[in-house]
Protein backbone atom coordinates (compact mmCIF):
# COMPACT_ATOMS: atom_id res chain seq x y z
CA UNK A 1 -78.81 -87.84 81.05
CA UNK A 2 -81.82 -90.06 81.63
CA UNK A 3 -80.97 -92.30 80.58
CA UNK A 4 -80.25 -94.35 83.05
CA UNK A 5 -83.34 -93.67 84.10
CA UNK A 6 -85.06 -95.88 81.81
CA UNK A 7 -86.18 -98.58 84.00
CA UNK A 8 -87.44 -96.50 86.48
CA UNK A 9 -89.57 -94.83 84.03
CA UNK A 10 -90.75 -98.02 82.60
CA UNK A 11 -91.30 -99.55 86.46
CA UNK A 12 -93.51 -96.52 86.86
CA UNK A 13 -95.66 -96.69 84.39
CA UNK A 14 -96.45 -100.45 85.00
CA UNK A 15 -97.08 -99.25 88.73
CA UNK A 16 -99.67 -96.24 87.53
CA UNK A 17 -101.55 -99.26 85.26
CA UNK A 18 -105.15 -99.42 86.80
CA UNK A 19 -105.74 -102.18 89.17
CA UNK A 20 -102.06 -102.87 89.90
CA UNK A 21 -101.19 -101.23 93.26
CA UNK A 22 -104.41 -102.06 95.46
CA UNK A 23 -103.47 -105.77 94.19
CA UNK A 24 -100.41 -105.38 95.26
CA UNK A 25 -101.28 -104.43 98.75
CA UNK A 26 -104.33 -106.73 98.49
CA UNK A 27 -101.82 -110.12 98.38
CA UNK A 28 -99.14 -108.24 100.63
CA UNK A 29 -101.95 -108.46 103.37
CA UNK A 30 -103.71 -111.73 102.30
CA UNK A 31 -100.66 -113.15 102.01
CA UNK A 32 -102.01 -115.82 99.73
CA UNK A 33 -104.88 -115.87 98.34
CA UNK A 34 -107.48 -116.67 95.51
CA UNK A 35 -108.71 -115.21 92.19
CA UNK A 36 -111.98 -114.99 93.57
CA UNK A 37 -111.01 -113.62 96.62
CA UNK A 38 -109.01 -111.00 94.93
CA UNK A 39 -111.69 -110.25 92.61
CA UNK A 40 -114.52 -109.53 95.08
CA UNK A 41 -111.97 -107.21 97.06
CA UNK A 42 -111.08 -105.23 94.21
CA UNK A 43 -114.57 -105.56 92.32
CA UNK A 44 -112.42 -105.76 88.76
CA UNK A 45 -113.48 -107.73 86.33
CA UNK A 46 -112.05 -110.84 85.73
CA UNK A 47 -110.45 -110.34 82.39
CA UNK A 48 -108.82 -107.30 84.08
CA UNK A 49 -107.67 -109.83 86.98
CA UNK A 50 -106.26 -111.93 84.98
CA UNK A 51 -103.91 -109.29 82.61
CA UNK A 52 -102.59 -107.48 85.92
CA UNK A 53 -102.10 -111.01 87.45
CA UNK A 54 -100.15 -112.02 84.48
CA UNK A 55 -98.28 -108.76 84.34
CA UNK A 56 -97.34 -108.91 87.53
CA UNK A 57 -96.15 -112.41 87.49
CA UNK A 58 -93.98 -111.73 84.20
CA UNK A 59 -92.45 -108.85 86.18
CA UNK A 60 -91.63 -111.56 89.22
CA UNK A 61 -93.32 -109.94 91.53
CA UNK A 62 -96.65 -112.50 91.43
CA UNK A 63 -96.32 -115.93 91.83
CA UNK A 64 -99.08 -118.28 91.25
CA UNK A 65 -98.76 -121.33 93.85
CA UNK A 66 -101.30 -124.89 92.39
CA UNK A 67 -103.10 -125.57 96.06
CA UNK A 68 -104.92 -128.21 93.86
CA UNK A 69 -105.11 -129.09 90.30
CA UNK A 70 -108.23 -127.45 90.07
CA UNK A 71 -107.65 -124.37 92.57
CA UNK A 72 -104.74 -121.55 92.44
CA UNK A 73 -103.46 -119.62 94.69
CA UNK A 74 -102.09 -116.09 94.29
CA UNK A 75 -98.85 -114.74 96.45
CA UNK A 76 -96.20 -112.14 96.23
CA UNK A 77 -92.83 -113.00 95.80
CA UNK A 78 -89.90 -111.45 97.37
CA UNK A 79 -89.71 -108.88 94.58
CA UNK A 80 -93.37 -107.86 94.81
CA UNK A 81 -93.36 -107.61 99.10
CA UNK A 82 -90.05 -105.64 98.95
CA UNK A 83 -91.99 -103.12 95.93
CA UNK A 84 -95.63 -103.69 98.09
CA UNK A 85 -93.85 -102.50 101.54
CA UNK A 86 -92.25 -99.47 99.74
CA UNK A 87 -95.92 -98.62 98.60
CA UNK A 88 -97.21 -98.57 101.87
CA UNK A 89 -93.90 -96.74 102.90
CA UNK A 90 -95.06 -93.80 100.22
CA UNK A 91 -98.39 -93.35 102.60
CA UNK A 92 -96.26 -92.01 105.67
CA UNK A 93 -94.51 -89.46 103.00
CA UNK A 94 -98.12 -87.77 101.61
């Protein structure tokens, strides 16, 4: 029977992972933004940043955007403002 479930399971997990909904809702209000910026919001560590950044982006829901060869910049795709809005969605609910 749950099967079918799977994904949703496995979506949910990623989603309870510490760090990854505030940046989530971090680049859905930045819009785009930096590494640093992002750190200094969340006050992660950088090493942390960088796994949830890649996790994210592997999922499609990141995407990193070269402003300059030596600069990145950090925004949500479609995918991760569609899953960021339902976050904020879950607020009204609780």
């Amino acid at each position: 029977m749950l099967n079918g479930y799977n994904v949703l399971f496995e979506f949910m997990e990623i989603l309870g992972k510490k760090w990854v909904v505030p940046l989530l809702l971090i680049l859905l209000f930045y819009d785009k933004t930096t590494f640093t910026r992002i750190k200094k919001q969340l006050g992660v560590t950088s090493r942390a940043l960088s796994k949830k950044l890649k996790l994210l982006e592997a999922l499609g829901l990141v995407e990193k955007i070269a402003d300059s060869p030596r600069s990145i910049i950090y925004a949500l795709s479609e995918k991760g403002k569609e899953v960021s809005r339902m976050l904020l969605g879950l607020r009204q609910i609780f």
